[in-house]
N, C-alpha and C. Protein backbone atom coordinates (compact mmCIF):
# COMPACT_ATOMS: atom_id res chain seq x y z
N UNK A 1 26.87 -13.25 -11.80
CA UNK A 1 25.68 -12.58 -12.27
C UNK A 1 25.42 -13.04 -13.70
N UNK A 2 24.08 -13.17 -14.00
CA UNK A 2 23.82 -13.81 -15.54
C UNK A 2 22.95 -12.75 -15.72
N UNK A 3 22.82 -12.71 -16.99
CA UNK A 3 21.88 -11.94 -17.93
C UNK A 3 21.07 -12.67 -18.12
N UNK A 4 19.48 -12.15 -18.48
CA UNK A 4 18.22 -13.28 -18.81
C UNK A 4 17.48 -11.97 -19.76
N UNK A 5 16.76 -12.61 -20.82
CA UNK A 5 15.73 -11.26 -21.51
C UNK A 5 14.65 -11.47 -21.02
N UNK A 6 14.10 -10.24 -21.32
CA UNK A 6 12.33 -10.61 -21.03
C UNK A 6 12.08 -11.13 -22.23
N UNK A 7 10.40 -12.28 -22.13
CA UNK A 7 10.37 -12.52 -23.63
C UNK A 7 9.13 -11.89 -23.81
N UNK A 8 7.88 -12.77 -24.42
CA UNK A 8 6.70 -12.29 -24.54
C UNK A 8 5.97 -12.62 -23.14
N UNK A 9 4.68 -11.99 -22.91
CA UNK A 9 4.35 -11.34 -21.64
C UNK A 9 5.07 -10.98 -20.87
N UNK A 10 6.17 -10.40 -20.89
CA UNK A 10 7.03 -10.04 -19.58
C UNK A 10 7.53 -11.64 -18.67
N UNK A 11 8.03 -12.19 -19.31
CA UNK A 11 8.49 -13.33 -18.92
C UNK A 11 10.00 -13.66 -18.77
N UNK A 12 10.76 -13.94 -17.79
CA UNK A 12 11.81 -14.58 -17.84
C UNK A 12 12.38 -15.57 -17.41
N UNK A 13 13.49 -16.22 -17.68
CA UNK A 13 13.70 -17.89 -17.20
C UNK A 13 14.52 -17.23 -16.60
N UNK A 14 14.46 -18.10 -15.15
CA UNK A 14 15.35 -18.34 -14.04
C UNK A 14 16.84 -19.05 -14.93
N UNK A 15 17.93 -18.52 -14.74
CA UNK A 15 19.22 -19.56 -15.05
C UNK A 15 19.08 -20.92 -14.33
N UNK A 16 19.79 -22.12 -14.92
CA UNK A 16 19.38 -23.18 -14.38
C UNK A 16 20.89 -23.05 -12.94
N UNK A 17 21.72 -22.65 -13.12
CA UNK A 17 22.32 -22.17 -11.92
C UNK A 17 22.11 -21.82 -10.84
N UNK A 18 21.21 -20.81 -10.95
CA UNK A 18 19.98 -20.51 -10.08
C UNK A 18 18.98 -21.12 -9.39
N UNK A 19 18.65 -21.75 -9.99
CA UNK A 19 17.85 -22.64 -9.85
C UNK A 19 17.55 -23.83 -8.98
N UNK A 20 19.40 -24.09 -10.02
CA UNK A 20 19.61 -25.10 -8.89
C UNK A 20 20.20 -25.19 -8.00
N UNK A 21 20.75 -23.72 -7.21
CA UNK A 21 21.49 -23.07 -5.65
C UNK A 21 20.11 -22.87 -5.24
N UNK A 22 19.07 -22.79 -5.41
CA UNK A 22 18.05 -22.36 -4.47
C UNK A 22 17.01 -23.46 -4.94
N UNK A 23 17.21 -24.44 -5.21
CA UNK A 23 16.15 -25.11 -5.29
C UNK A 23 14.87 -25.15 -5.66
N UNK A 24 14.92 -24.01 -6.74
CA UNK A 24 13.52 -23.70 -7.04
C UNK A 24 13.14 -24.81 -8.26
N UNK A 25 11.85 -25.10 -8.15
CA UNK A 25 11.21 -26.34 -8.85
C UNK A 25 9.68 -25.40 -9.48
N UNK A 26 9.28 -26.14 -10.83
CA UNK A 26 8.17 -26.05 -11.08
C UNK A 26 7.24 -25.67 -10.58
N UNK A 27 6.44 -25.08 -9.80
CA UNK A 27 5.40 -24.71 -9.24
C UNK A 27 6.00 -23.75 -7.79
N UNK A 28 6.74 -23.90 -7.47
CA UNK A 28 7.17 -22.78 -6.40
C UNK A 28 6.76 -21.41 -6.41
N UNK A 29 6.63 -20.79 -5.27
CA UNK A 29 6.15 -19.40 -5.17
C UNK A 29 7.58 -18.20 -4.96
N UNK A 30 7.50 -17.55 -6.17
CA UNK A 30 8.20 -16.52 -5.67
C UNK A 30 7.50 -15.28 -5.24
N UNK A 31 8.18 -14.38 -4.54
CA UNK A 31 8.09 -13.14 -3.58
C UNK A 31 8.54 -12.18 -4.64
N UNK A 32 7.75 -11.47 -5.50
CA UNK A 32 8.84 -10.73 -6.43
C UNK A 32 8.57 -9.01 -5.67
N UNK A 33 9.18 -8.23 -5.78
CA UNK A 33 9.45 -6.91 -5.37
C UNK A 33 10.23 -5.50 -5.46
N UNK A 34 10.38 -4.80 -5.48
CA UNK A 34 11.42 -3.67 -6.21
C UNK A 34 11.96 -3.12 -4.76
N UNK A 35 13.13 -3.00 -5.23
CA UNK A 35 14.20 -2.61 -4.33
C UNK A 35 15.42 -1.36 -4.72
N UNK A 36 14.84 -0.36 -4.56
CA UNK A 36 15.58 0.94 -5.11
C UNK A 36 15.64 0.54 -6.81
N UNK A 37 16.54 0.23 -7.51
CA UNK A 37 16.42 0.23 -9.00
C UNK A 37 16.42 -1.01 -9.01
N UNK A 38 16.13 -2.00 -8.67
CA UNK A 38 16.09 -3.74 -8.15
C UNK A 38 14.97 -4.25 -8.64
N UNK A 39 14.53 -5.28 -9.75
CA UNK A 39 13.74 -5.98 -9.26
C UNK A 39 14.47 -7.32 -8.55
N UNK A 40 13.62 -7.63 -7.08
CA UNK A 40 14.04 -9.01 -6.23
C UNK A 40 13.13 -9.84 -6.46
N UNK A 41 13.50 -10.92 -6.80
CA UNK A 41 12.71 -12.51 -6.87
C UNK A 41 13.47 -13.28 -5.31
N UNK A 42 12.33 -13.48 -4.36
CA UNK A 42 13.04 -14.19 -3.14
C UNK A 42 12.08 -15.86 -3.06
N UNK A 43 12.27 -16.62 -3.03
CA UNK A 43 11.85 -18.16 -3.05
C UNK A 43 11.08 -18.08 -1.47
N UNK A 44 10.10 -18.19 -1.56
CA UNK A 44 9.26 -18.37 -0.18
C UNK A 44 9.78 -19.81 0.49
N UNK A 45 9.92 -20.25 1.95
CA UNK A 45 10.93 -20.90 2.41
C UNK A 45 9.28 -22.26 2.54
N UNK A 46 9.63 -23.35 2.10
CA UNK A 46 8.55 -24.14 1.81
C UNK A 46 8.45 -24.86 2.96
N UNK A 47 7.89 -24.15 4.28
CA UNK A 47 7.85 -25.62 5.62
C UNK A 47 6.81 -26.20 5.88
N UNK A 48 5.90 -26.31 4.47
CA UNK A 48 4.34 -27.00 4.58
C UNK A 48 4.53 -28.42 5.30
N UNK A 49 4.02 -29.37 5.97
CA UNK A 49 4.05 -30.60 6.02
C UNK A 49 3.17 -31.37 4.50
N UNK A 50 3.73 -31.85 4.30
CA UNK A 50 3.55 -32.88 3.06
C UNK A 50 2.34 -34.25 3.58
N UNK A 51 1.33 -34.49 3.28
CA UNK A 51 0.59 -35.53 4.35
C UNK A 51 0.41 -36.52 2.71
N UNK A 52 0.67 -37.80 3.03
CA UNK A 52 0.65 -38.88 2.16
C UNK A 52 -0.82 -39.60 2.46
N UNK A 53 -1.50 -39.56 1.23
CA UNK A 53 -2.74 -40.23 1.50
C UNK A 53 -2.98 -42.22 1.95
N UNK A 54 -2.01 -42.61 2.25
CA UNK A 54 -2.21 -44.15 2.58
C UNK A 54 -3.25 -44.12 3.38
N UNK A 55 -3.78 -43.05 4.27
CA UNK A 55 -4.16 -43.25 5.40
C UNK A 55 -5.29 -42.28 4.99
N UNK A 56 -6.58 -42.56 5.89
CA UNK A 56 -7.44 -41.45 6.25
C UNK A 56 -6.86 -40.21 6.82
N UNK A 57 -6.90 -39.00 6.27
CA UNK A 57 -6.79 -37.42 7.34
C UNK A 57 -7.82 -37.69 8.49
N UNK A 58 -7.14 -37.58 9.70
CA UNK A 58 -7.86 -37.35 10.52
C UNK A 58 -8.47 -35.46 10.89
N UNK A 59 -9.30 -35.58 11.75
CA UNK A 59 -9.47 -34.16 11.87
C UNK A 59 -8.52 -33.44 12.56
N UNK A 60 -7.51 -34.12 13.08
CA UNK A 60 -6.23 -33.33 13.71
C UNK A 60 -5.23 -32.74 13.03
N UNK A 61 -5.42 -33.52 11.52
CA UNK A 61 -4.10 -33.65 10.53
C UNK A 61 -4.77 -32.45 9.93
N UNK A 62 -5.92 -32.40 9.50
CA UNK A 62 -6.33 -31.00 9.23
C UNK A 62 -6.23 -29.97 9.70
N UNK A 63 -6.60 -29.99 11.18
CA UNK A 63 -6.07 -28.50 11.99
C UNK A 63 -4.85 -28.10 11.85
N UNK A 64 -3.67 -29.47 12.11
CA UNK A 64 -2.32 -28.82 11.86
C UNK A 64 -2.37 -28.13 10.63
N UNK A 65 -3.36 -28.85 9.52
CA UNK A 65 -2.08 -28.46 8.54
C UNK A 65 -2.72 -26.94 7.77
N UNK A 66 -3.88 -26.59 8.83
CA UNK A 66 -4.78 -25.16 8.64
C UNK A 66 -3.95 -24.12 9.51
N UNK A 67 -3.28 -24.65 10.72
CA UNK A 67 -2.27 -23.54 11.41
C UNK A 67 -0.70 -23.65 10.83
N UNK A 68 -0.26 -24.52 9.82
CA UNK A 68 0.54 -24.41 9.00
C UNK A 68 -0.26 -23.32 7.93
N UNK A 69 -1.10 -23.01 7.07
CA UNK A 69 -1.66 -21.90 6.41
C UNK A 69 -1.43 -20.79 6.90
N UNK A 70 -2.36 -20.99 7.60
CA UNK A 70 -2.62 -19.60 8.62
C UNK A 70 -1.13 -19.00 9.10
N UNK A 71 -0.26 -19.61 9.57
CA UNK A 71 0.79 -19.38 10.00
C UNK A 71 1.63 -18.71 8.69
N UNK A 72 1.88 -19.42 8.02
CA UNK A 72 2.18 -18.76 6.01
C UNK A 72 1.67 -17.60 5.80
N UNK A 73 0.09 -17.40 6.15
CA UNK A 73 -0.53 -16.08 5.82
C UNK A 73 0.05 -14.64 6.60
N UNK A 74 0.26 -14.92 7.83
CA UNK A 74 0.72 -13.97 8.91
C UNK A 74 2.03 -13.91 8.33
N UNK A 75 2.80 -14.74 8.41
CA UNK A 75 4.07 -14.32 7.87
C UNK A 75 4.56 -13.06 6.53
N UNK A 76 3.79 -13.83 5.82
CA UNK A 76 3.39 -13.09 4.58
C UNK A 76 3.36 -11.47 4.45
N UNK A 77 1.60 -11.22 5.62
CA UNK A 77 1.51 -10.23 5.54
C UNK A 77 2.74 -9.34 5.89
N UNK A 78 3.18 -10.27 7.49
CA UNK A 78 4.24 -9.13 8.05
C UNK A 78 4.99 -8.49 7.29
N UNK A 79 5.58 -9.38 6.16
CA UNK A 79 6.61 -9.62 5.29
C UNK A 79 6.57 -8.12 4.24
N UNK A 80 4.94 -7.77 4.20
CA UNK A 80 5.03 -6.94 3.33
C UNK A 80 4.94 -5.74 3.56
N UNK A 81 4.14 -5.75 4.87
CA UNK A 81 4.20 -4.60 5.99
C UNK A 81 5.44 -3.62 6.35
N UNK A 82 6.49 -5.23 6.25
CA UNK A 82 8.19 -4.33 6.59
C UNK A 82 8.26 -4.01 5.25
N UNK A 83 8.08 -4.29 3.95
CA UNK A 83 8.64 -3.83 2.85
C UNK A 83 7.94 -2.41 2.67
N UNK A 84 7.03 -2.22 2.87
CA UNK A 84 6.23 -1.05 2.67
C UNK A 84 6.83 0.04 3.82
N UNK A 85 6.77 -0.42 4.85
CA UNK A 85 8.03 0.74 6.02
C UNK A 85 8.93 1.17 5.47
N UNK A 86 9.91 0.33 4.49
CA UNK A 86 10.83 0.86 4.18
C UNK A 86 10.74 1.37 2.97
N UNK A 87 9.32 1.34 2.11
CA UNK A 87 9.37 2.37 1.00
C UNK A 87 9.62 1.33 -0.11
N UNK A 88 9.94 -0.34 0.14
CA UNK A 88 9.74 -1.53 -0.85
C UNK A 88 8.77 -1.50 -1.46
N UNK A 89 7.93 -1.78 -2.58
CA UNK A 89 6.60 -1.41 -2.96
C UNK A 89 6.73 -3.21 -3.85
N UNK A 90 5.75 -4.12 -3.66
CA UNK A 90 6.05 -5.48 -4.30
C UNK A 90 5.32 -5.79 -5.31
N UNK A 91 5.91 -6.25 -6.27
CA UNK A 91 5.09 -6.18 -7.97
C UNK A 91 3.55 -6.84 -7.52
């Protein structure tokens, strides 16, 4: 367990320990949330497909990668749906 302060705006750095057991990088999304006297930071699990522009997007590469969204969004909600059942309330 490490200690971190808040600084100005309510800000704190991730330990680089941390960081680097979960792989969190620059721009990543965390899940932050309260958990009885808890605040939880959980790393959203990143299974976007990555599409490299060498090539034209076709209109297929788009649909996938709109039911990859969409699919993220549902998850999401569920995600918060169970936290709220159990009385989780998420910053």
């Amino acid at each position: 367990m490490e200690e971190v302060k808040v600084a100005r705006n309510y800000q704190v750095t991730i330990p680089v320990s941390i960081r680097e057991r979960l792989r969190i990088k620059e721009g990543d999304v965390l899940v932050v949330y309260i958990e009885d006297d808890r605040i939880v930071f959980r790393k959203l699990s990143d299974t976007r497909k990555r599409h490299t522009f060498s090539r034209r997007l076709t209109l297929k590469d788009i649909e996938v990668a709109l039911k990859g969204v969409f699919k993220a969004i549902i998850n999401a909600v569920a995600e918060l749906v169970r936290h709220q059942s159990r009385g989780i309330h998420p910053a």
